[in-house]
C-alpha atoms as a PDB file:
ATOM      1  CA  UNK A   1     -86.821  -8.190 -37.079  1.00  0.00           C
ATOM      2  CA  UNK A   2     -88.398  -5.562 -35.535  1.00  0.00           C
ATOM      3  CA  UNK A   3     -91.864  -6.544 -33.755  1.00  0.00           C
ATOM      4  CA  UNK A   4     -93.253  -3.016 -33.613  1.00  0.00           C
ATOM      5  CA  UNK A   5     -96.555  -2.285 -35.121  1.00  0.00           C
ATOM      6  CA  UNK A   6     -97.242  -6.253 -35.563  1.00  0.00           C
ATOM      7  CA  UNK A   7    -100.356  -6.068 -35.127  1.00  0.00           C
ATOM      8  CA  UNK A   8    -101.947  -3.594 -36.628  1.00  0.00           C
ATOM      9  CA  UNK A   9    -102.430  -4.109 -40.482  1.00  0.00           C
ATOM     10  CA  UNK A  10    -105.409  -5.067 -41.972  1.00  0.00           C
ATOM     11  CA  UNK A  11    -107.013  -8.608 -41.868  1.00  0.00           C
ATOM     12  CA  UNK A  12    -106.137 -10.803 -45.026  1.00  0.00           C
ATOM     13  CA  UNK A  13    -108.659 -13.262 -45.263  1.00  0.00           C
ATOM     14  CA  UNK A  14    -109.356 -13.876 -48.429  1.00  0.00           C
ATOM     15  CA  UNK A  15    -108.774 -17.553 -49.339  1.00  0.00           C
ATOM     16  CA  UNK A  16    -110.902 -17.193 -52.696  1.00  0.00           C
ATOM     17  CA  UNK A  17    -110.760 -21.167 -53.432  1.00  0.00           C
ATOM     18  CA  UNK A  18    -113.639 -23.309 -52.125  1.00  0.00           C
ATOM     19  CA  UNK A  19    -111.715 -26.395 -52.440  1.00  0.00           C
ATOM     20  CA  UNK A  20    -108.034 -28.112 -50.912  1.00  0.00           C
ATOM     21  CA  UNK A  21    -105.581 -27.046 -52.938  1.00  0.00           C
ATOM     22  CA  UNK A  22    -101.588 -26.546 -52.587  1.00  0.00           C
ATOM     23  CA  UNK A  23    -100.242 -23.048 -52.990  1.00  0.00           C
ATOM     24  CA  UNK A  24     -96.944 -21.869 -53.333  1.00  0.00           C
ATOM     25  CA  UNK A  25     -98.429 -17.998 -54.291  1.00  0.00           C
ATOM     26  CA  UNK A  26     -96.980 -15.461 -50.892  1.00  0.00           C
ATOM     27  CA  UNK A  27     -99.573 -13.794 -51.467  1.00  0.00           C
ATOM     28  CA  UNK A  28    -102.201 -16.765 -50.691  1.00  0.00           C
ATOM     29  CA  UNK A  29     -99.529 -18.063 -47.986  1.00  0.00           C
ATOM     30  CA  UNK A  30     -99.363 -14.636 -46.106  1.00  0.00           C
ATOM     31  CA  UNK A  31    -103.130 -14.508 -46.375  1.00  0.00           C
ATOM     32  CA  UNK A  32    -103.761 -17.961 -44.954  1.00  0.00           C
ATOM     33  CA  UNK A  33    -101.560 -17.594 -42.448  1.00  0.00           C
ATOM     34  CA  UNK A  34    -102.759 -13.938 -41.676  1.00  0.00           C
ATOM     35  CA  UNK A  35    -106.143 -15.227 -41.201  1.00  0.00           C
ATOM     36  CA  UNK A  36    -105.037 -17.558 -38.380  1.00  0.00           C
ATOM     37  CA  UNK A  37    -103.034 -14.466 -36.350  1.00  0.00           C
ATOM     38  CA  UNK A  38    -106.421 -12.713 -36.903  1.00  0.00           C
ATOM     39  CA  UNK A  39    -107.989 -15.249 -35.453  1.00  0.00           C
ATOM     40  CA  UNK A  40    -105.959 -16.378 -32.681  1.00  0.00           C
ATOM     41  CA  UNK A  41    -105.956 -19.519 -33.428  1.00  0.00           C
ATOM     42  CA  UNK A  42    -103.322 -21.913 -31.582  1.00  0.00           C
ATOM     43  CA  UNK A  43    -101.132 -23.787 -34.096  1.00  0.00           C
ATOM     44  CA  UNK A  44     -99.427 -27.148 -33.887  1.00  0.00           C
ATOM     45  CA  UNK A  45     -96.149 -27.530 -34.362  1.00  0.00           C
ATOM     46  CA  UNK A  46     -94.614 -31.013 -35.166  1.00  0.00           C
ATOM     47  CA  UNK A  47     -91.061 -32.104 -35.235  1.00  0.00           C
ATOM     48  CA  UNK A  48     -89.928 -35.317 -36.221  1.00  0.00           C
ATOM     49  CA  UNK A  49     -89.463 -38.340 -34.365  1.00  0.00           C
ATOM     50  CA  UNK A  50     -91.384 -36.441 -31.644  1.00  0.00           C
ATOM     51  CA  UNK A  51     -94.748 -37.230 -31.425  1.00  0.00           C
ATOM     52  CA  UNK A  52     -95.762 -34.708 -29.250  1.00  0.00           C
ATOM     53  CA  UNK A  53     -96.415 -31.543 -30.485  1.00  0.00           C
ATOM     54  CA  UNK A  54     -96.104 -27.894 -29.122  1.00  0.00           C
ATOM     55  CA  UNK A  55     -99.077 -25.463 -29.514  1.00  0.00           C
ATOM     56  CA  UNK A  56     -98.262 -21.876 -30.194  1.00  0.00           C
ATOM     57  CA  UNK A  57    -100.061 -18.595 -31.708  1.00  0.00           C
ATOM     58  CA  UNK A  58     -99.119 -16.737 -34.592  1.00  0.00           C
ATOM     59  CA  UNK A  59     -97.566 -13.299 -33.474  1.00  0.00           C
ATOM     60  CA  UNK A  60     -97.505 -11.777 -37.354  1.00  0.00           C
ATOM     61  CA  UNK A  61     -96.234 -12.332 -41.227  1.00  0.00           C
ATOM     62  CA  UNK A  62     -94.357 -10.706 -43.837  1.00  0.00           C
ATOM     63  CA  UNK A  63     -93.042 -11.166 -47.168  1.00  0.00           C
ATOM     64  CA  UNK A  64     -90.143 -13.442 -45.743  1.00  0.00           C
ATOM     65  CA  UNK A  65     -90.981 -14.849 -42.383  1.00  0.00           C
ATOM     66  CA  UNK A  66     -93.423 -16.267 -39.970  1.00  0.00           C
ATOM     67  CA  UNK A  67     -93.679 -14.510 -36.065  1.00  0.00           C
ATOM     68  CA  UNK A  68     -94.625 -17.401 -33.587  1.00  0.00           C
ATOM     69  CA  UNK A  69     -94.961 -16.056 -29.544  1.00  0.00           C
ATOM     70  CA  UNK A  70     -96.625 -17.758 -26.662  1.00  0.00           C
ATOM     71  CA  UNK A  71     -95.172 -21.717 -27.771  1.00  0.00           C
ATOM     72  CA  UNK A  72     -95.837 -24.411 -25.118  1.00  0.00           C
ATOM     73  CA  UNK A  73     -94.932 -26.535 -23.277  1.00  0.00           C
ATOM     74  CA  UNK A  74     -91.944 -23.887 -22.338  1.00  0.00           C
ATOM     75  CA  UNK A  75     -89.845 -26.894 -21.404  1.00  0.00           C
ATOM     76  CA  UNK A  76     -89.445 -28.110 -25.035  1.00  0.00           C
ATOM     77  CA  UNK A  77     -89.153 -25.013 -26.681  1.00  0.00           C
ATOM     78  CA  UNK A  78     -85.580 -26.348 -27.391  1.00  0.00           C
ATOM     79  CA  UNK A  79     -86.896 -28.384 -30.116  1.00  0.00           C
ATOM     80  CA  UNK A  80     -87.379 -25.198 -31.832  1.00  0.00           C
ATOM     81  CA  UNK A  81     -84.601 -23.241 -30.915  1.00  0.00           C
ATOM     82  CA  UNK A  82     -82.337 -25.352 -31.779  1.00  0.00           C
ATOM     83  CA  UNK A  83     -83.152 -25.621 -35.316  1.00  0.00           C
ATOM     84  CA  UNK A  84     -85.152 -28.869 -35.962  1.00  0.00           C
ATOM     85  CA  UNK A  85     -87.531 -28.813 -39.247  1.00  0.00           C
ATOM     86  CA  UNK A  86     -91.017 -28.846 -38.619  1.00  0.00           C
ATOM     87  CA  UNK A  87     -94.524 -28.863 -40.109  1.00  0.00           C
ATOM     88  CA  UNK A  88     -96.942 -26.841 -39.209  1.00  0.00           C
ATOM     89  CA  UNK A  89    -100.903 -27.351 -38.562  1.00  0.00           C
ATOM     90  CA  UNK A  90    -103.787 -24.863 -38.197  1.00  0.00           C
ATOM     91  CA  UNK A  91    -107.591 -25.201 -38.546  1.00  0.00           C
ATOM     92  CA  UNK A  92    -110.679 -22.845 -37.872  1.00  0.00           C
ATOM     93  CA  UNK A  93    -114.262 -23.990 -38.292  1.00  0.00           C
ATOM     94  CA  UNK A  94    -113.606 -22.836 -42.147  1.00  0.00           C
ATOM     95  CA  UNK A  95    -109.856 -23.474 -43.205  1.00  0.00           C
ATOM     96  CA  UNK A  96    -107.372 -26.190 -42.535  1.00  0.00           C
ATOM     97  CA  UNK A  97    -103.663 -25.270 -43.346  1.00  0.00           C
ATOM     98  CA  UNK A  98    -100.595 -27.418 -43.545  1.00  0.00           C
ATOM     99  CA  UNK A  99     -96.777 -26.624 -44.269  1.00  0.00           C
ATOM    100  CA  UNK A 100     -93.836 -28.760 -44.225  1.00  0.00           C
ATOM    101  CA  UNK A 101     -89.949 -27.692 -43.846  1.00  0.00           C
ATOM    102  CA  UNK A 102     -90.280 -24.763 -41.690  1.00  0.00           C
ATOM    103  CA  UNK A 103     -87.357 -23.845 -39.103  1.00  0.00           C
ATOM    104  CA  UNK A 104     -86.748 -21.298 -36.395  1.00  0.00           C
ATOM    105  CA  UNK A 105     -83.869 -19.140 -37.729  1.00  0.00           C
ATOM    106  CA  UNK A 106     -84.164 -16.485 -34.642  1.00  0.00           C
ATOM    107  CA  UNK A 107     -85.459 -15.500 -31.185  1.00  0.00           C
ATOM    108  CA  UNK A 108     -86.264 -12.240 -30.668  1.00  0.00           C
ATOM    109  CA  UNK A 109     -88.022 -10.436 -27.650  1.00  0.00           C
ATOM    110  CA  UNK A 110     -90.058  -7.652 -27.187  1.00  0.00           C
ATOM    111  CA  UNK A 111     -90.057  -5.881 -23.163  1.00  0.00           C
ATOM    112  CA  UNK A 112     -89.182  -9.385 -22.275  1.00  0.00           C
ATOM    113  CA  UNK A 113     -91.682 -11.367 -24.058  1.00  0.00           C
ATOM    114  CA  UNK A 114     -89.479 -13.786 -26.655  1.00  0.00           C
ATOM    115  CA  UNK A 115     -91.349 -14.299 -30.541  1.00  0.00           C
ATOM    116  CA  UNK A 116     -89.657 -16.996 -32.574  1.00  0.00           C
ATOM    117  CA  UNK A 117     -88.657 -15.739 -36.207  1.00  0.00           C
ATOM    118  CA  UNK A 118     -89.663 -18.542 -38.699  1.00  0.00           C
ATOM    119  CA  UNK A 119     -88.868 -19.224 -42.535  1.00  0.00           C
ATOM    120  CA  UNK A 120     -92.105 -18.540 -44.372  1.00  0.00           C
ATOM    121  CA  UNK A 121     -93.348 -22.175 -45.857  1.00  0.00           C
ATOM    122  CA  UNK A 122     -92.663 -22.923 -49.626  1.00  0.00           C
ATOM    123  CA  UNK A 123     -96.000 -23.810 -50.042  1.00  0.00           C
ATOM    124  CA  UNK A 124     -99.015 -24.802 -48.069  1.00  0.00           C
ATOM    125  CA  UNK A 125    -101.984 -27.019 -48.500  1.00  0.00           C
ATOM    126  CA  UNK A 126    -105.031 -24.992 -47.630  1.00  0.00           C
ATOM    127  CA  UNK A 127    -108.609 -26.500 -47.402  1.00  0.00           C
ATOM    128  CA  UNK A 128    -111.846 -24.828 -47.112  1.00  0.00           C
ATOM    129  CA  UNK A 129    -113.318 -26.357 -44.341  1.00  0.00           C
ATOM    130  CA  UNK A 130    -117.206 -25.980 -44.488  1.00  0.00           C
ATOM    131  CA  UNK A 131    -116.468 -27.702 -48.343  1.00  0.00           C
ATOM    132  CA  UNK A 132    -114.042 -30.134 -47.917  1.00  0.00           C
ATOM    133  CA  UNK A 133    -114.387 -32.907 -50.271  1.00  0.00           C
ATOM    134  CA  UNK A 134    -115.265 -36.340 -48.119  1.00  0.00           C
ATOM    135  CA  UNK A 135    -115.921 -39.436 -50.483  1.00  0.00           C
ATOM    136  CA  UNK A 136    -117.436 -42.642 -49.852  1.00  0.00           C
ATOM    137  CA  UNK A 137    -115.204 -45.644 -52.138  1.00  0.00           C
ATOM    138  CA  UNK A 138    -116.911 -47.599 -54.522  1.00  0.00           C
ATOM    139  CA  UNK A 139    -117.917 -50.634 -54.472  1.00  0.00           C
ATOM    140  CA  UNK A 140    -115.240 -52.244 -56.695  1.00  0.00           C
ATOM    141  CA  UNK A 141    -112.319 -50.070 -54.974  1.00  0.00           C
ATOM    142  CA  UNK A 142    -113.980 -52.218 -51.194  1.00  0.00           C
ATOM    143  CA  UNK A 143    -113.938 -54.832 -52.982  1.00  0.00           C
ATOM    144  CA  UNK A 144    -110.696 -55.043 -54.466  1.00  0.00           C
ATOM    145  CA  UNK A 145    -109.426 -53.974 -50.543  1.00  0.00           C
ATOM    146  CA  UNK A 146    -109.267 -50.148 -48.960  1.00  0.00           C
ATOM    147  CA  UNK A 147    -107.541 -51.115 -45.522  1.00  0.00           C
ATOM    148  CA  UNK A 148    -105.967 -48.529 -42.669  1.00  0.00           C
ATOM    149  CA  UNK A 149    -103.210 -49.841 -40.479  1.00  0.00           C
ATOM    150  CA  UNK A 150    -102.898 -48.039 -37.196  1.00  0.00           C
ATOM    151  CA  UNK A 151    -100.107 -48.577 -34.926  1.00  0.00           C
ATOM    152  CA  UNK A 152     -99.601 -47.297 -31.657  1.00  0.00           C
ATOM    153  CA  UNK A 153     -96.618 -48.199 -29.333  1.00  0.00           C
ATOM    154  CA  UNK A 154     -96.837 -51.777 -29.460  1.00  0.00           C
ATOM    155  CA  UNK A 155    -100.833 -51.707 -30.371  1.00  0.00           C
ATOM    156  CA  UNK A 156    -101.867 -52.278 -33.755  1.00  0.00           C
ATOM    157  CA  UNK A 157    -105.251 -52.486 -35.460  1.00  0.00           C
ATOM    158  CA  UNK A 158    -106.776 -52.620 -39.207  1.00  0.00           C
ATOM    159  CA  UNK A 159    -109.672 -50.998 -40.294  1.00  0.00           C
ATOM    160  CA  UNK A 160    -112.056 -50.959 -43.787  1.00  0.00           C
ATOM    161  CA  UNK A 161    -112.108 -47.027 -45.186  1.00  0.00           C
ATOM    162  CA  UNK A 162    -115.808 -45.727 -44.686  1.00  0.00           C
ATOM    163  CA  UNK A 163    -114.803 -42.628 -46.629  1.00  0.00           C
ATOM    164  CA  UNK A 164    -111.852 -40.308 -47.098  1.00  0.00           C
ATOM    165  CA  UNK A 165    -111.010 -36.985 -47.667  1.00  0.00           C
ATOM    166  CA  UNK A 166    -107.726 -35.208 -48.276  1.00  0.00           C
ATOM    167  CA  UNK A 167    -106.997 -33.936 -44.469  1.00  0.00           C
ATOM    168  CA  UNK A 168    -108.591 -38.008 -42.760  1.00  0.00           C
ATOM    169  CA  UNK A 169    -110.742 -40.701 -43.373  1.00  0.00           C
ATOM    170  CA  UNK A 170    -113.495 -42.921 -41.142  1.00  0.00           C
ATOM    171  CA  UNK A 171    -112.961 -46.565 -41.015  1.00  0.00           C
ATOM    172  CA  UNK A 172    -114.767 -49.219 -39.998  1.00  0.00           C
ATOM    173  CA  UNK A 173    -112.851 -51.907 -37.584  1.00  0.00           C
ATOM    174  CA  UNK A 174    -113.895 -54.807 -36.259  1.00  0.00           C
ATOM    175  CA  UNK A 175    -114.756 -55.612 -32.383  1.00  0.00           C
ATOM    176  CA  UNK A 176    -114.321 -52.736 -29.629  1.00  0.00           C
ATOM    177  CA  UNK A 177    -111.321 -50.652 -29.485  1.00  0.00           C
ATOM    178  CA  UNK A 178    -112.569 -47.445 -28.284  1.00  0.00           C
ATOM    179  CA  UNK A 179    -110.782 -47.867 -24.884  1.00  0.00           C
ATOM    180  CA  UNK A 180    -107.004 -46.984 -27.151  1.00  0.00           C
ATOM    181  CA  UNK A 181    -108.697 -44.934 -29.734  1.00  0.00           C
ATOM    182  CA  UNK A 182    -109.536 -42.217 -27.802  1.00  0.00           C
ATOM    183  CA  UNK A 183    -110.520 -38.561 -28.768  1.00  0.00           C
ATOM    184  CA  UNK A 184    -107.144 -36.793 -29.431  1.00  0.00           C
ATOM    185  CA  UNK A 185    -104.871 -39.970 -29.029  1.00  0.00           C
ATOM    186  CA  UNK A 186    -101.698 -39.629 -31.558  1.00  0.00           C
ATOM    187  CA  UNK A 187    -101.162 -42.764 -33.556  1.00  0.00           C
ATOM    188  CA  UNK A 188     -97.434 -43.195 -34.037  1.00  0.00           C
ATOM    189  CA  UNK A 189     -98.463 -44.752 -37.627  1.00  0.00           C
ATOM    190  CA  UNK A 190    -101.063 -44.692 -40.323  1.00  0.00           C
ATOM    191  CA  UNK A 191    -100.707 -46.404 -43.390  1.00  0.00           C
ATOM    192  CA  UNK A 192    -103.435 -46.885 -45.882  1.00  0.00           C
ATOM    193  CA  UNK A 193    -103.413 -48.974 -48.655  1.00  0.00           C
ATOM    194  CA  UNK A 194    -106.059 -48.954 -51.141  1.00  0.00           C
ATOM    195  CA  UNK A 195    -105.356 -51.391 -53.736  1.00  0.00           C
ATOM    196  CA  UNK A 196    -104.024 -50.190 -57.618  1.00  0.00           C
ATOM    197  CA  UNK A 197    -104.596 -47.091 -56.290  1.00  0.00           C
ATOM    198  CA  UNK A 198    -102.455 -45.551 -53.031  1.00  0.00           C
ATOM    199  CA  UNK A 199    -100.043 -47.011 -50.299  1.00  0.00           C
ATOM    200  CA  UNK A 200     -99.008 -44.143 -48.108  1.00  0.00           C
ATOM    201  CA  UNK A 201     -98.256 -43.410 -44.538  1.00  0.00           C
ATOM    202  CA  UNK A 202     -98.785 -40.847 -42.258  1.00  0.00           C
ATOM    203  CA  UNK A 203     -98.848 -39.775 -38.829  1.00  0.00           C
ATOM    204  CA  UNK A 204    -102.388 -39.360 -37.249  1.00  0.00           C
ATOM    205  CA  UNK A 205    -104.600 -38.163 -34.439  1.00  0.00           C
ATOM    206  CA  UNK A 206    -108.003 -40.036 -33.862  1.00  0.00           C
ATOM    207  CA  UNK A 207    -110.933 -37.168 -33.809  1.00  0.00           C
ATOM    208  CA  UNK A 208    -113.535 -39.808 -32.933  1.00  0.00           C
ATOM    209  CA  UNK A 209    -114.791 -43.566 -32.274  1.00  0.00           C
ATOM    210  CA  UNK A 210    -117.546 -44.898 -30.810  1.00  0.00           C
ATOM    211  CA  UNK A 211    -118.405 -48.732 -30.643  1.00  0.00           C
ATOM    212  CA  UNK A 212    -121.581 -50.092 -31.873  1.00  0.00           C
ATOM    213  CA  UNK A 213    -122.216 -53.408 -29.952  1.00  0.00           C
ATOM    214  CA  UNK A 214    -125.189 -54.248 -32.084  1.00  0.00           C
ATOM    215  CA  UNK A 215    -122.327 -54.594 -35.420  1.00  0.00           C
ATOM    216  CA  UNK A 216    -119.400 -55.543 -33.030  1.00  0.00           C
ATOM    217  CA  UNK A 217    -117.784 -52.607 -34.680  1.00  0.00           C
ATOM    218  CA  UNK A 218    -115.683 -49.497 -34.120  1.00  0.00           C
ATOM    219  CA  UNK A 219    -116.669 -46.330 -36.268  1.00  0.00           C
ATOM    220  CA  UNK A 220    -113.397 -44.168 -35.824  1.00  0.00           C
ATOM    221  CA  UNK A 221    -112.487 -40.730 -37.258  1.00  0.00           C
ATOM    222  CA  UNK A 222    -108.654 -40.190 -38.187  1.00  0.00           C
ATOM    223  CA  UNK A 223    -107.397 -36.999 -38.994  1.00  0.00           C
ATOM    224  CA  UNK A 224    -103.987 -37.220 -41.463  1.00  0.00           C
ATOM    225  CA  UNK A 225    -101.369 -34.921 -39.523  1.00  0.00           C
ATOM    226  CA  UNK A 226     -98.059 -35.252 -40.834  1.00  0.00           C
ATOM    227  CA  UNK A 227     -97.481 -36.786 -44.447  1.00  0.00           C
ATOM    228  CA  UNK A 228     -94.872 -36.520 -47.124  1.00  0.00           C
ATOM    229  CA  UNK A 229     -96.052 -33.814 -49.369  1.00  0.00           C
ATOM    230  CA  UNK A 230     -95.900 -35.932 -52.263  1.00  0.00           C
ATOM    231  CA  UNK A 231     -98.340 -38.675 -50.604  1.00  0.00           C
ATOM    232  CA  UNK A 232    -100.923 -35.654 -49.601  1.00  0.00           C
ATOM    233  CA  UNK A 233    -100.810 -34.872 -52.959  1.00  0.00           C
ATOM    234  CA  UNK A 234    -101.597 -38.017 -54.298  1.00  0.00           C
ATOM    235  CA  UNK A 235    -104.349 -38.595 -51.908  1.00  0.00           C
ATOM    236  CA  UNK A 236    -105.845 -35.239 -52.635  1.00  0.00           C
ATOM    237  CA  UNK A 237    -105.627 -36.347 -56.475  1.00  0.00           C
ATOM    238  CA  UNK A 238    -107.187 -39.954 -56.038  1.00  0.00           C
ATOM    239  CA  UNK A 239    -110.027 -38.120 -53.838  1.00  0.00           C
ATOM    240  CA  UNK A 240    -110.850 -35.310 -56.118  1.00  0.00           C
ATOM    241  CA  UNK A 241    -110.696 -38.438 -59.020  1.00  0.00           C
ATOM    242  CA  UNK A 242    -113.408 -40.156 -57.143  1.00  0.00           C
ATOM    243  CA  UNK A 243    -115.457 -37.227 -56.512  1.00  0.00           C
ATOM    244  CA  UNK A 244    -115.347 -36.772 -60.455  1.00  0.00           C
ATOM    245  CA  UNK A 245    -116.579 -40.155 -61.243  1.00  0.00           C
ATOM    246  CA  UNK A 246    -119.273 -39.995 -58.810  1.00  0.00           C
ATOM    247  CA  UNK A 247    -120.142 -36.498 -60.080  1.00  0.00           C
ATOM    248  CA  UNK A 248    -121.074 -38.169 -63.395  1.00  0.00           C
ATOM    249  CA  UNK A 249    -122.405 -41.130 -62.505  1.00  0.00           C
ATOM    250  CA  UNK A 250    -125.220 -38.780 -60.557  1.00  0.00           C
ATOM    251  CA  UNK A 251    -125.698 -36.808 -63.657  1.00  0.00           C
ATOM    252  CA  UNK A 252    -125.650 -39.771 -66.119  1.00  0.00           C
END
């Protein structure tokens, strides 16, 4: 694939949902991911088993395939090279995109520069940022239990849901562990369990926590990074449930 004229067709922005939603439209995928080359926003790239995960930018799309240029660090680029499947994250102040499944199929360069030629995604789950649906549980889902499990190397903690949305949720966990839950600190595992309603895991990365001595409590933020697409679907279901209720409870 040619990477002549790359970048020079018009912005695609145009996201036209205000809420999370999974497409599997091209032309809403091309867009979304159009809007992030327009942007220059770095991307994530996630491979399994490995938690660390290599930034890159988006180079340019097209009907079939994804351009990806400028990945780091250049000393694991293998991981990509060579194959592996991968999910893919990117977020500006207004949209959040994920994509499962997606593999390097060719490197190409251009005067020396090498671009990474990348199946397009299936489908993607897009969220409008500035209106992404955060809920706060009920009192009878708390009570019946709404824990989070995090486990990191051989740490492990459990927390009480605050509230939850379909990209992370805040929980509430006793006594200080700010020093391990750190802004940016990957959490090898995530499970949540909300009783007679979800069990799912996921990997995570903590986006904030600060201790409040006067509760003896750490408030921490945890961002949902890599999940089975059937469990992100779920949890985007049970949220968008509870938003429903609460909607007509407000207007009852």
């Amino acid at each position: 694939m040619a990477a002549a004229g790359v970048r020079n067709r018009k912005s695609e922005t145009d996201l036209r949902e205000s809420h999370s939603r999974y497409t599997d439209s091209r032309t809403d995928v091309e867009s979304a991911l159009r809007h992030f080359r327009d942007q220059r926003t770095r991307v994530q790239l996630r491979f399994p088993r490995d938690p660390a995960p290599l930034q890159a930018s988006i180079l340019d799309v097209d009907q079939k395939h994804l351009l990806l240029e400028d990945v780091r660090p250049r000393e694991r680029r293998p991981l990509l090279t060579d194959g592996n499947p991968f999910s893919l994250a990117a977020r500006t102040d207004a949209v959040y995109l994920y994509a499962e499944e997606l593999r390097c199929v060719l490197v190409e360069s251009e005067r020396g520069v090498p671009f990474y030629v990348i199946t397009l995604p299936e489908q993607v789950l897009l969220q409008q940022r500035r209106r992404a649906t955060r809920v706060t549980l009920p009192l009878r889902i708390k009570t019946a239990g709404a824990r989070v499990t995090l486990i990191l190397e051989k740490r492990i903690c459990e927390g009480e849901i605050v509230d939850i949305s379909a990209g992370g949720c805040r929980i509430r966990i006793p006594e200080d562990q700010s020093a391990w839950l750190r802004q940016g600190v990957t959490v090898d595992n995530c499970l949540l369990n909300i009783q007679r309603h979800l069990e799912l895991e996921s990997k995570a990365t903590i986006r904030h926590a600060l201790y409040d001595p006067r509760q003896g409590q750490t408030i921490c933020g945890v961002e949902l990074t890599q999940m089975h697409v059937t469990d992100r679907r779920r949890l985007e279901r049970f949220v968008e449930a509870q938003q429903g209720r609460q909607a007509q409870d407000s207007s009852g």
